[in-house]
C-alpha atoms as a PDB file:
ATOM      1  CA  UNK A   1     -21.320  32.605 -73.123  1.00  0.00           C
ATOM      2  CA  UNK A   2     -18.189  32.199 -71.715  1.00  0.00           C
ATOM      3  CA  UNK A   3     -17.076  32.106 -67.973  1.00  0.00           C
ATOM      4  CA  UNK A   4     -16.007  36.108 -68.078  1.00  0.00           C
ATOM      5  CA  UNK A   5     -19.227  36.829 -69.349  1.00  0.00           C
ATOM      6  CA  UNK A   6     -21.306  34.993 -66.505  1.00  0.00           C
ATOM      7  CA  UNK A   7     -19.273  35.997 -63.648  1.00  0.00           C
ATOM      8  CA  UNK A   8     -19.475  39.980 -65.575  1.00  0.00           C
ATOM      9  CA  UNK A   9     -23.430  39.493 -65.429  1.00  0.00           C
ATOM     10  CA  UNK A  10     -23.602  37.928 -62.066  1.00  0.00           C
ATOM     11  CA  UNK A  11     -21.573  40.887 -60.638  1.00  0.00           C
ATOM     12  CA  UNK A  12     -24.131  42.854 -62.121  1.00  0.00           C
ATOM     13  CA  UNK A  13     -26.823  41.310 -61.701  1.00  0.00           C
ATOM     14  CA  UNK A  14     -29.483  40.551 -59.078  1.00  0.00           C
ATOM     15  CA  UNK A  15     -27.829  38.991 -56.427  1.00  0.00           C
ATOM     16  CA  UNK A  16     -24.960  41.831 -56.389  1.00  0.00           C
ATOM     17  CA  UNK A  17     -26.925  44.064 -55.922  1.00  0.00           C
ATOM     18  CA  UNK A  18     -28.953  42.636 -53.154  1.00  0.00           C
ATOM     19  CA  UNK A  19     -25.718  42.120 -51.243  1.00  0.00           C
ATOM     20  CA  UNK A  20     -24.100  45.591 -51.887  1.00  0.00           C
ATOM     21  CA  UNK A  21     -27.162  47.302 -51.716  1.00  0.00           C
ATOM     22  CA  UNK A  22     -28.082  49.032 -48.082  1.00  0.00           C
ATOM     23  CA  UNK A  23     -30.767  49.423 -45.985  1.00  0.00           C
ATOM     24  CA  UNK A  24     -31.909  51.701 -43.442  1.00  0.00           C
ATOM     25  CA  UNK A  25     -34.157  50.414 -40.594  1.00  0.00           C
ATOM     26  CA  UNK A  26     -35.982  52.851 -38.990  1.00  0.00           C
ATOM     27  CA  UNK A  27     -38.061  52.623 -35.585  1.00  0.00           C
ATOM     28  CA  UNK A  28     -40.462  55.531 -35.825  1.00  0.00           C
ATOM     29  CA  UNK A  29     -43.164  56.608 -33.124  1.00  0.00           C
ATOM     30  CA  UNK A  30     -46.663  55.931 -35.236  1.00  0.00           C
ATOM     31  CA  UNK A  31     -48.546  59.071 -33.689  1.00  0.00           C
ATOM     32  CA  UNK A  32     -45.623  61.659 -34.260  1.00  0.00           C
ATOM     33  CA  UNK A  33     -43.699  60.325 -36.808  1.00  0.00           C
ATOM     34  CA  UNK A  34     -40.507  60.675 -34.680  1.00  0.00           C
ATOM     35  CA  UNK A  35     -37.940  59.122 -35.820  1.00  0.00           C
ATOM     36  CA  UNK A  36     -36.389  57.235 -32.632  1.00  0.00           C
ATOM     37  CA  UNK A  37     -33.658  54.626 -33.581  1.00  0.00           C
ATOM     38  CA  UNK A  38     -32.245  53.482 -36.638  1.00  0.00           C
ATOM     39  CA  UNK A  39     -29.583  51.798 -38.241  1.00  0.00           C
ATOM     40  CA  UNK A  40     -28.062  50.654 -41.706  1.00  0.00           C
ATOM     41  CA  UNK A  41     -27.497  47.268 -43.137  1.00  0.00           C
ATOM     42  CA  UNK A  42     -26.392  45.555 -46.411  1.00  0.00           C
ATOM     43  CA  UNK A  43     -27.669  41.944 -47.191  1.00  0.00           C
ATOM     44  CA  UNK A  44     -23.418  40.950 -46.950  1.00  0.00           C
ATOM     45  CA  UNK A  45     -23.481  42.504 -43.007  1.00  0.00           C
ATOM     46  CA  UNK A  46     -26.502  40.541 -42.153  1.00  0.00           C
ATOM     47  CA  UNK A  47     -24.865  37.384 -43.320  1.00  0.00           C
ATOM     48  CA  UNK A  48     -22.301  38.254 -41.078  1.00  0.00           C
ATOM     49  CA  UNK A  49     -23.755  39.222 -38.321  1.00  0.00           C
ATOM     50  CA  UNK A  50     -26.262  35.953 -38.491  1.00  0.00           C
ATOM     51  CA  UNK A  51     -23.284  33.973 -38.776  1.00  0.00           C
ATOM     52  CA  UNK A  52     -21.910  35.088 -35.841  1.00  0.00           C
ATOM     53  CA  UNK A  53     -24.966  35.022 -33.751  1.00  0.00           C
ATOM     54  CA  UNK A  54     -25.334  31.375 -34.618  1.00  0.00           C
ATOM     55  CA  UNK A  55     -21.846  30.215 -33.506  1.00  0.00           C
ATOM     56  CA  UNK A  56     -21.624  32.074 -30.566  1.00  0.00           C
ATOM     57  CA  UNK A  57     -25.109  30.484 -29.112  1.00  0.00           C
ATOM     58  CA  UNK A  58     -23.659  27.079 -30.279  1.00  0.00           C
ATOM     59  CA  UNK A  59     -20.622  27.955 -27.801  1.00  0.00           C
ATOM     60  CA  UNK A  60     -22.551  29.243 -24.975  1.00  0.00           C
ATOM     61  CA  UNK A  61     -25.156  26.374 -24.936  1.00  0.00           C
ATOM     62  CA  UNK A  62     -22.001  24.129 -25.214  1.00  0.00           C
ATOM     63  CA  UNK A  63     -20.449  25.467 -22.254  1.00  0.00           C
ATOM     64  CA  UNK A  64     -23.648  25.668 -20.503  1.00  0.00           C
ATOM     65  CA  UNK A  65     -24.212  21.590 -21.026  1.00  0.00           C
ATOM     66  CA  UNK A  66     -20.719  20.695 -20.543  1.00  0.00           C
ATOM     67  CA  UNK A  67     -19.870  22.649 -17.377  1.00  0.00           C
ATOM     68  CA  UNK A  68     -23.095  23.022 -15.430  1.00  0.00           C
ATOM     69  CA  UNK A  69     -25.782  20.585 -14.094  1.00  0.00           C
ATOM     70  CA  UNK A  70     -27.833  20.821 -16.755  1.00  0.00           C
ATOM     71  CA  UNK A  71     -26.097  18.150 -18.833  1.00  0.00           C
ATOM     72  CA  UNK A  72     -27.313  15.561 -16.582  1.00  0.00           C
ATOM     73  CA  UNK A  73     -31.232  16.179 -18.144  1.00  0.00           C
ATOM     74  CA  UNK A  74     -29.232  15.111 -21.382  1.00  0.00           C
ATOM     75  CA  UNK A  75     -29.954  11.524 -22.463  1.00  0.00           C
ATOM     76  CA  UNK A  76     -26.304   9.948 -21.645  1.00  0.00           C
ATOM     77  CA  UNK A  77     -24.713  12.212 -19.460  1.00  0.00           C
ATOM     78  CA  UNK A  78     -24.213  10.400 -16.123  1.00  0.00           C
ATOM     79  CA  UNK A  79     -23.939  12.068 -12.654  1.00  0.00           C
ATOM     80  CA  UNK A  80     -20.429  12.754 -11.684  1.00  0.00           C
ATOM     81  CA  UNK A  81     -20.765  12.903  -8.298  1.00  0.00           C
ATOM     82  CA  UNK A  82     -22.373   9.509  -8.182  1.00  0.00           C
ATOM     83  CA  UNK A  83     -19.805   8.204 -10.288  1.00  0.00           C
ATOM     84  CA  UNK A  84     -17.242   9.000  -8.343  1.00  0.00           C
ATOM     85  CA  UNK A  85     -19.114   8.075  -4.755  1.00  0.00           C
ATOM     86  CA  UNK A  86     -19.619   4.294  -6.272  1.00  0.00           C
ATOM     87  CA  UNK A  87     -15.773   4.348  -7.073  1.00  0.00           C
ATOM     88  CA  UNK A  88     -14.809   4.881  -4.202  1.00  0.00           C
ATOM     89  CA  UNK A  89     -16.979   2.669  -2.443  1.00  0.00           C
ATOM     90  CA  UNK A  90     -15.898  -0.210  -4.787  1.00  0.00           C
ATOM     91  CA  UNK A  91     -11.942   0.466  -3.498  1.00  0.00           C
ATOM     92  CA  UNK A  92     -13.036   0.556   0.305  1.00  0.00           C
ATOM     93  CA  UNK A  93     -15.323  -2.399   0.103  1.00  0.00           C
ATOM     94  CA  UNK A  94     -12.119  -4.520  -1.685  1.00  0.00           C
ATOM     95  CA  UNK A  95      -9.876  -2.696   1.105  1.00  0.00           C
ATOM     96  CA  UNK A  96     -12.300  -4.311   3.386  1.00  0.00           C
ATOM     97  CA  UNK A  97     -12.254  -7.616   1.775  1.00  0.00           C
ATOM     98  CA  UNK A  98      -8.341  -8.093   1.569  1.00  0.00           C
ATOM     99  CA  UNK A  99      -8.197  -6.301   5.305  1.00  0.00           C
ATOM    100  CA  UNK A 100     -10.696  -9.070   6.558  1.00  0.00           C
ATOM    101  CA  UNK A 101      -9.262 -12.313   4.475  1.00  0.00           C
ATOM    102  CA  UNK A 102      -5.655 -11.013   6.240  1.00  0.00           C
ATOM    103  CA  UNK A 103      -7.355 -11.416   9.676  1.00  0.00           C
ATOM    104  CA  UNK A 104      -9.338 -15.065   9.139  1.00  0.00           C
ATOM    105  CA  UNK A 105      -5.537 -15.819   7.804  1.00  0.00           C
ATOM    106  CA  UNK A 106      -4.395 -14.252  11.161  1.00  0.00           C
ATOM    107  CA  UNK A 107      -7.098 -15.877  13.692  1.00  0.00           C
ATOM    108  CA  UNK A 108      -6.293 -19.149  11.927  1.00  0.00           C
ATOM    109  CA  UNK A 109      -2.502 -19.006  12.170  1.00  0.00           C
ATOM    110  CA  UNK A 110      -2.988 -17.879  15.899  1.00  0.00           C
ATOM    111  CA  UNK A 111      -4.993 -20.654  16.776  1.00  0.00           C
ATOM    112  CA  UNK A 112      -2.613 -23.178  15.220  1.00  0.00           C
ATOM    113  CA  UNK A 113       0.331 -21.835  17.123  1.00  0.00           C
ATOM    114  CA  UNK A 114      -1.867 -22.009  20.562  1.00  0.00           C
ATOM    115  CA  UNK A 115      -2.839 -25.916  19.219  1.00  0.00           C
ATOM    116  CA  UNK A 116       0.896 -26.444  18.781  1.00  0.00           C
ATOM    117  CA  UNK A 117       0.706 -26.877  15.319  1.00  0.00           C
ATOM    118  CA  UNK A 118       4.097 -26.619  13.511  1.00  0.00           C
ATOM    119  CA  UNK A 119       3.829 -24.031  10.672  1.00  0.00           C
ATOM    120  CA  UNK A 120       5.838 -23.361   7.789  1.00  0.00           C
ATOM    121  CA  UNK A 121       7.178 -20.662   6.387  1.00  0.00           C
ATOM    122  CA  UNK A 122       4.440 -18.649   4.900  1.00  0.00           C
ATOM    123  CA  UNK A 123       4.023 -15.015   3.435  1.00  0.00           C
ATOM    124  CA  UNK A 124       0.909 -12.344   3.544  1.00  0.00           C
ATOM    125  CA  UNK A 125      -1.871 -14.077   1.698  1.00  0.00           C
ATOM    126  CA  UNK A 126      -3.707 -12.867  -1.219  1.00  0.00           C
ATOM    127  CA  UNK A 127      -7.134 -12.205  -1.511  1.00  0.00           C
ATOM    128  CA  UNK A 128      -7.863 -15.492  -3.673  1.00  0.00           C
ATOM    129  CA  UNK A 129      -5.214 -17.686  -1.845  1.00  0.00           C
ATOM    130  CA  UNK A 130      -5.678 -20.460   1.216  1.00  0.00           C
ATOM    131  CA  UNK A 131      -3.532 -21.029   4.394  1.00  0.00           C
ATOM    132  CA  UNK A 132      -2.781 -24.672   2.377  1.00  0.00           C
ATOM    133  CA  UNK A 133      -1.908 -22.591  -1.084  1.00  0.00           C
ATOM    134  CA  UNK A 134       0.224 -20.343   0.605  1.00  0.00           C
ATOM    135  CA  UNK A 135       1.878 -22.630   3.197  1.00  0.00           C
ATOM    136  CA  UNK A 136       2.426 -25.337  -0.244  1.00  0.00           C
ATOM    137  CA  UNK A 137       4.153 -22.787  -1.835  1.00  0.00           C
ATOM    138  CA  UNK A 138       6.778 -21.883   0.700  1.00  0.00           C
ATOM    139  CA  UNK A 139       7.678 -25.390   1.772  1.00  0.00           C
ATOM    140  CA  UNK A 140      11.196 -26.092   1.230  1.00  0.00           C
ATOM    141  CA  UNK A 141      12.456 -27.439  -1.836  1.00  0.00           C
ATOM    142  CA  UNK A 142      14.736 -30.659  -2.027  1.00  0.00           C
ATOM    143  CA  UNK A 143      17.463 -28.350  -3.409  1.00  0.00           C
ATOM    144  CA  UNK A 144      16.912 -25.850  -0.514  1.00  0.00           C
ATOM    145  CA  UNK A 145      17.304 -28.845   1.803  1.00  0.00           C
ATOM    146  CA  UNK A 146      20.383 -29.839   0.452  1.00  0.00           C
ATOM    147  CA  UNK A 147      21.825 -25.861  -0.324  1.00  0.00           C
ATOM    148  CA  UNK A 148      20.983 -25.290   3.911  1.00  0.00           C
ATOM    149  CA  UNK A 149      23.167 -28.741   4.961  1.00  0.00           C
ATOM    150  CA  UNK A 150      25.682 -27.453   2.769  1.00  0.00           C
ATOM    151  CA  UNK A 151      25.698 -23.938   4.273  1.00  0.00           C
ATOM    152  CA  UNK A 152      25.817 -25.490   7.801  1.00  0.00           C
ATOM    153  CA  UNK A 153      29.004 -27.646   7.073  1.00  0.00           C
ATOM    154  CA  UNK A 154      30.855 -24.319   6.004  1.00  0.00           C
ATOM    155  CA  UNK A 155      32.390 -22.267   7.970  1.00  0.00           C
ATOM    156  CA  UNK A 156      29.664 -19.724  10.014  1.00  0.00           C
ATOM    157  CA  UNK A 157      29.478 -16.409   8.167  1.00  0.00           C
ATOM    158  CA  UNK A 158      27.085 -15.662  11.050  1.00  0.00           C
ATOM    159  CA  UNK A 159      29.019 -16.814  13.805  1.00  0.00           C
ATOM    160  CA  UNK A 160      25.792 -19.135  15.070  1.00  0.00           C
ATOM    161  CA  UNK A 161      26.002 -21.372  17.439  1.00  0.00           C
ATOM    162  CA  UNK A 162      24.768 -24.887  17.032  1.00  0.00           C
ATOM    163  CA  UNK A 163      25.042 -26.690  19.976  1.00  0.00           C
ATOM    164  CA  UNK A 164      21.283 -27.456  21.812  1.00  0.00           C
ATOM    165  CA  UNK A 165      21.017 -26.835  25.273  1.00  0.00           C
ATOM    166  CA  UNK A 166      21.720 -29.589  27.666  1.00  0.00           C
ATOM    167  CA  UNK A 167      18.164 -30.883  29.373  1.00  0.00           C
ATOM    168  CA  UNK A 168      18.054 -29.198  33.172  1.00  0.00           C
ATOM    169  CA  UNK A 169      20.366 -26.618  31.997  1.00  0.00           C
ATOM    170  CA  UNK A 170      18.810 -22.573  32.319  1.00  0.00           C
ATOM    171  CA  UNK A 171      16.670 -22.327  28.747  1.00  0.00           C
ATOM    172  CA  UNK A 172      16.539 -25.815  27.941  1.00  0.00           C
ATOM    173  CA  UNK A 173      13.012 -26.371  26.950  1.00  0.00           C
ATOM    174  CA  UNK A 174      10.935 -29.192  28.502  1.00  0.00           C
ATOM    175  CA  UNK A 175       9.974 -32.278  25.624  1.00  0.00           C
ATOM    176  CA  UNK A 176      11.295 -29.732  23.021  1.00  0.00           C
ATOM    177  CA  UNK A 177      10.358 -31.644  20.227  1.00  0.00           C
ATOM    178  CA  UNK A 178      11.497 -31.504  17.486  1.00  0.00           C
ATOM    179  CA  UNK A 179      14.992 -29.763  18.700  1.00  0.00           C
ATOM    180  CA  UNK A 180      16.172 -26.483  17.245  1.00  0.00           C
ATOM    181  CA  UNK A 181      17.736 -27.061  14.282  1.00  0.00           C
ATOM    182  CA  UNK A 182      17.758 -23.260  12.703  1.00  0.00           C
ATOM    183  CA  UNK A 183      20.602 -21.129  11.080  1.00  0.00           C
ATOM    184  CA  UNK A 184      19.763 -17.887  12.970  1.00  0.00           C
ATOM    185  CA  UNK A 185      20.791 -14.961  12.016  1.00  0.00           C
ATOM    186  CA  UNK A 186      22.240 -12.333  14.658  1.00  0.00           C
ATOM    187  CA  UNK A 187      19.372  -9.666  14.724  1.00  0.00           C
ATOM    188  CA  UNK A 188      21.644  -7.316  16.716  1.00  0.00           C
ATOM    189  CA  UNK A 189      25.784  -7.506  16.835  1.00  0.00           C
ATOM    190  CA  UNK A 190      26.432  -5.596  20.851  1.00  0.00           C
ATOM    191  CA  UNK A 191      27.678  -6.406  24.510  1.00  0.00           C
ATOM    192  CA  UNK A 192      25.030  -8.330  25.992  1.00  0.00           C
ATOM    193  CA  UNK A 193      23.792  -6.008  29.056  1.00  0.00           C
ATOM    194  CA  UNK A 194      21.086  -8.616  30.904  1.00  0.00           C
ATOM    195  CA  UNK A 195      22.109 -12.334  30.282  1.00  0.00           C
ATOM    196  CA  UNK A 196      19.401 -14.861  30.539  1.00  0.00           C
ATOM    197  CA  UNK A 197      17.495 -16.232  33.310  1.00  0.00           C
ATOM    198  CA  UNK A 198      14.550 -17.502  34.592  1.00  0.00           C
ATOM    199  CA  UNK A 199      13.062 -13.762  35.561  1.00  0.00           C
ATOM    200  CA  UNK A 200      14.577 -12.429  32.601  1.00  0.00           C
ATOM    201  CA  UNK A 201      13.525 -14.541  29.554  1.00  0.00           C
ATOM    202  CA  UNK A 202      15.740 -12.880  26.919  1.00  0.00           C
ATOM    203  CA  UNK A 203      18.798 -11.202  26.370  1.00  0.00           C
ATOM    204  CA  UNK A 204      19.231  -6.998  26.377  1.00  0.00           C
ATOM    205  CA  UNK A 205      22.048  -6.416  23.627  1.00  0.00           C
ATOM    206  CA  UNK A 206      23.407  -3.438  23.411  1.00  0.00           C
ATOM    207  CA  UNK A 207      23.128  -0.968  20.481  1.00  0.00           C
ATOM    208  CA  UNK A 208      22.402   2.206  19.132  1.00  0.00           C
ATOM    209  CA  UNK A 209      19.392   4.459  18.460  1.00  0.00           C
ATOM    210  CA  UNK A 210      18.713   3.583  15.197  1.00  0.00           C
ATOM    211  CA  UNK A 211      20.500   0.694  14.371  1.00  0.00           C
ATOM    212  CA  UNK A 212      19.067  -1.992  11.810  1.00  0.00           C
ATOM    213  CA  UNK A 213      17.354  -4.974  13.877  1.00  0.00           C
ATOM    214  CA  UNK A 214      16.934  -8.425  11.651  1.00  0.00           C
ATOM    215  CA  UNK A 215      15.160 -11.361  11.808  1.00  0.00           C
ATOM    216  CA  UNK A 216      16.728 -14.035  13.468  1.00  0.00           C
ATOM    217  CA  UNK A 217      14.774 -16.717  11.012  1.00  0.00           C
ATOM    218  CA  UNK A 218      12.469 -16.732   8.224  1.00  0.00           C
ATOM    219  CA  UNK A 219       8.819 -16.910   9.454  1.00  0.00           C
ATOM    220  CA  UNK A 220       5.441 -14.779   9.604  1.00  0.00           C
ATOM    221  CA  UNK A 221       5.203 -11.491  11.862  1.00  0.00           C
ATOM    222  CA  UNK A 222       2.007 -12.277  14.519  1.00  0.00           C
ATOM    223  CA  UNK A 223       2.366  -9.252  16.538  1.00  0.00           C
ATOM    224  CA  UNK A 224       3.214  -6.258  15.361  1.00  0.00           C
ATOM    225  CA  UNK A 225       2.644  -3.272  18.048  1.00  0.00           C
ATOM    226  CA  UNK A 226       3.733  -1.159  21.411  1.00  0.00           C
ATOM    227  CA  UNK A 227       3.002  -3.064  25.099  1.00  0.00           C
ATOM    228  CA  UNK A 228       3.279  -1.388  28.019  1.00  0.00           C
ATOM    229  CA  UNK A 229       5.865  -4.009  29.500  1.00  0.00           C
ATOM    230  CA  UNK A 230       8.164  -3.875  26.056  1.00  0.00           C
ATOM    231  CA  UNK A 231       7.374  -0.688  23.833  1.00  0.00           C
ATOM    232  CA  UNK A 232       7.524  -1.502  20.781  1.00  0.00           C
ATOM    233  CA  UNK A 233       7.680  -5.225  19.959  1.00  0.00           C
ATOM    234  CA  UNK A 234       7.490  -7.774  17.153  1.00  0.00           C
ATOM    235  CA  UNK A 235       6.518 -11.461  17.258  1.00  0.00           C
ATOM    236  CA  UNK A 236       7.713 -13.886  14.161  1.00  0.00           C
ATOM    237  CA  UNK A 237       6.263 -17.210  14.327  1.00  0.00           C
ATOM    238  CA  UNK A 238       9.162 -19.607  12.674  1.00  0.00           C
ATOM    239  CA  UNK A 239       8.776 -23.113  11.598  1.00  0.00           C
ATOM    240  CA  UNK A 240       8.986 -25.914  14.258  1.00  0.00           C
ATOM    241  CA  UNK A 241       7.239 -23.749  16.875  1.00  0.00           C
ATOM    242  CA  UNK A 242       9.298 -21.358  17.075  1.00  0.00           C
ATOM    243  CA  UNK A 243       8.775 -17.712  18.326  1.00  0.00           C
ATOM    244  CA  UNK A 244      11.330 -14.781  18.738  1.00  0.00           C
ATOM    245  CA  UNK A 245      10.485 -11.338  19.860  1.00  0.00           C
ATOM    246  CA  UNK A 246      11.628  -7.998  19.406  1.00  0.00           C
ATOM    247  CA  UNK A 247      11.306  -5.524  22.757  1.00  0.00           C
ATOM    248  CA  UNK A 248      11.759  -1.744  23.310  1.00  0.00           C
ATOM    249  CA  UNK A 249      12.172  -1.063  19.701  1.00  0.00           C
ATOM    250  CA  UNK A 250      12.112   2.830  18.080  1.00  0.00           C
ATOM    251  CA  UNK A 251      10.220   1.847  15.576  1.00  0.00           C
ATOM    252  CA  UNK A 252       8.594  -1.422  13.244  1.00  0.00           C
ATOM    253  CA  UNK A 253       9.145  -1.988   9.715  1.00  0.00           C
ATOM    254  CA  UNK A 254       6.712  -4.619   9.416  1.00  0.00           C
ATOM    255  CA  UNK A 255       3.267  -5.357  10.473  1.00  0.00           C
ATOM    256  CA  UNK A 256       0.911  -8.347  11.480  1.00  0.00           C
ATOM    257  CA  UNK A 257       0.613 -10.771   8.514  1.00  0.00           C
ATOM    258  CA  UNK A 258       4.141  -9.671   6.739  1.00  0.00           C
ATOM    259  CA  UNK A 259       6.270 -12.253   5.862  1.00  0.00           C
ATOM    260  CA  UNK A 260       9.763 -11.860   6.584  1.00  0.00           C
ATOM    261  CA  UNK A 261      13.277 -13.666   5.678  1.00  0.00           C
ATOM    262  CA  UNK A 262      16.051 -14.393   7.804  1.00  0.00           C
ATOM    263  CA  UNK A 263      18.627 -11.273   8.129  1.00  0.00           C
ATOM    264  CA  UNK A 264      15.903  -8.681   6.888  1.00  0.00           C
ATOM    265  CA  UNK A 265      15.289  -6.078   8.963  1.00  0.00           C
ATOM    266  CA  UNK A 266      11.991  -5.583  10.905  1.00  0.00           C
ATOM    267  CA  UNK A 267      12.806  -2.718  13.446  1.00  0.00           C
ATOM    268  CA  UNK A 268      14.686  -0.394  14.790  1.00  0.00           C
ATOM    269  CA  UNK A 269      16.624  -0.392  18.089  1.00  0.00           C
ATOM    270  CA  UNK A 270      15.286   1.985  20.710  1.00  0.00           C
ATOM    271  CA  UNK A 271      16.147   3.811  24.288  1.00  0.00           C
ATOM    272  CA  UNK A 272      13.620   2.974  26.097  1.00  0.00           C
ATOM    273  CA  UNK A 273      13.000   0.639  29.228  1.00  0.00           C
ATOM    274  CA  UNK A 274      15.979   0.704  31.631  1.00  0.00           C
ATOM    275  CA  UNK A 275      17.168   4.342  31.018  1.00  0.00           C
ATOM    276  CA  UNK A 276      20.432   3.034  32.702  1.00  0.00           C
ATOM    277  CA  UNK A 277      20.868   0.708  30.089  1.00  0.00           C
ATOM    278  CA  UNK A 278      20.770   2.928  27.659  1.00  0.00           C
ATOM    279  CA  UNK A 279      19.698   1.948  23.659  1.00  0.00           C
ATOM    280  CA  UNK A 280      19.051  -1.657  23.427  1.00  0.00           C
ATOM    281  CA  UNK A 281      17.332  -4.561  22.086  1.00  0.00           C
ATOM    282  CA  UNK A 282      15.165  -7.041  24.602  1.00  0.00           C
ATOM    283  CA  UNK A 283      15.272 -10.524  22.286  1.00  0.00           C
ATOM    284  CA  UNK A 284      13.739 -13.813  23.110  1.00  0.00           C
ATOM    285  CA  UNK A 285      13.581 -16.926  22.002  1.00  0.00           C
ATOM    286  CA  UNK A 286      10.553 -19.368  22.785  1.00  0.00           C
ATOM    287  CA  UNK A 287      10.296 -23.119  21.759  1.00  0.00           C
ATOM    288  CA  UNK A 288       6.678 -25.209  22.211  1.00  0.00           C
ATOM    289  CA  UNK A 289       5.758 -22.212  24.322  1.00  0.00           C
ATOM    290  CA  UNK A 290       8.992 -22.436  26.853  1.00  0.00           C
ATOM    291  CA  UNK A 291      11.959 -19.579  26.698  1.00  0.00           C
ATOM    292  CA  UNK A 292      15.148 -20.743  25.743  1.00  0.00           C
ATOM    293  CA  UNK A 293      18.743 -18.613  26.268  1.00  0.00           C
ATOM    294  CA  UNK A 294      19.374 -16.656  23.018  1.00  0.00           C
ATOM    295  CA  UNK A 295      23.410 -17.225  23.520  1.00  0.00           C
ATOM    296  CA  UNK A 296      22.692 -20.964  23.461  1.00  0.00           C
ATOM    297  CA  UNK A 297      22.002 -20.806  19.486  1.00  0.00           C
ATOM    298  CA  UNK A 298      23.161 -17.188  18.998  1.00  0.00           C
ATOM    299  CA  UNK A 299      26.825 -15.693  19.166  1.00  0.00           C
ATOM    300  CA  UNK A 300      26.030 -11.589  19.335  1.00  0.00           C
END
């Protein structure tokens, strides 16, 4: 028998004519013998419609597991909502840790700058780094030492001043020690408005609203915030005790902890304080915890 045969027979045969051959169901009433619903079927449309039925309860009971609560009575299926809750508690508890690392790093720098401790330059720590890692890291190089002399025997780009105030002269500061040695950098070109004195421990130097205002030296910002007696105001703790702040500012670019490099700018000028005045910037200069005159190391 060859393959035409078979397939002729098949076609023929049993299992055609269960699939072509239809059915009628019939619901009937068993007192009256009313007929009261019925329908037709062949064995190929109830294949078809069982089909069907089966992949369209897979899809709804996989929609029903994978969108609704219901998958979390599944072996494996974790709580979303608790996921995401411990997430975001791991990212505010290392928030916390970095936020309070900064402010042992803060409290210690503050307390060496009270003791009269001469820092070095040092930058915003990192969560696994100590004051001695950070502070070994920014000490000057022997190359830096010798590129800085270098720079100092050229002629000023910043038009600094180098000379040290005289001792008993307005600013000088009493057993300075050691003596100012720093390249400062102008933090604001402008007329100077208030000169120094002993009641006015800074300079006022004119600007304008908005104007850039730079760091004078490299060194760490320790205050970062608005006074009532200065608006807004930045410290910078330099290296050899020095400190120079930044009064009635618009605005700050950087806060407590941020490490800054001399020229970069840290605020912005502002208008406030002596309206008459108009925009300026209060700056000060402060040496083993005396004020010194700005224009004695600084030509603005």
């Amino acid at each position: 028998m060859n393959f035409k045969d078979w397939w002729y027979r098949l076609k023929d045969g049993a299992i055609a004519d269960v699939i072509k051959r239809k059915h009628r169901f019939v619901v009937m009433d068993t007192d009256t013998f009313k007929e009261k619903f019925s329908f037709q079927l062949s064995g190929i449309n109830l294949f078809v419609t069982l089909g069907i039925t089966i992949i369209v309860l897979i899809l709804l009971t996989t929609i029903l597991i994978a969108f609704t609560p219901l998958r979390e009575w599944i072996p494996g299926y974790t709580n979303t909502a608790a996921v995401e809750q411990t997430y975001s508690n791991a990212k505010k508890i290392d928030s916390l840790q970095v936020q309070l690392e900064n402010q042992e790093w803060m409290v210690a720098t503050l307390q060496a700058v009270l003791r009269g401790e001469e820092l070095g330059e040092t930058q915003q720590i990192d969560s696994s780094a100590t004051l001695q890692q950070v502070a070994a890291v920014y000490r000057h190089s022997k190359e830096d030492s010798l590129l800085r002399l270098e720079v100092e025997r050229e002629d000023n780009r910043y038009q600094v001043k180098s000379n040290v105030p005289a001792a008993g002269s307005v600013g000088t500061v009493a057993d300075a020690s050691p003596a100012i040695t720093h390249l400062f950098f102008t933090p604001l070109k402008g007329n100077i408005l208030t000169p120094y004195s002993r009641e006015h421990q800074g300079v006022d130097i004119a600007g304008e609203t908005g104007h850039a205002v730079c760091a004078a030296y490299s060194g760490t910002v320790i205050f970062s915030g608005f006074t009532a007696e200065g608006g807004h105001t930045l410290t910078i703790q330099h290296p050899g005790n020095v400190v120079t702040i930044y009064r009635n500012c618009s605005s700050l670019l950087m806060r407590q902890g941020d490490m800054v490099r001399a020229g970069e700018p840290v605020a912005y000028v502002g208008n406030g304080g002596h309206r008459e005045l108009g925009p300026y910037l209060h700056f000060e200069i402060w040496v083993n915890g005396a004020s010194v005159n700005p224009e004695e190391y600084i030509s603005f």
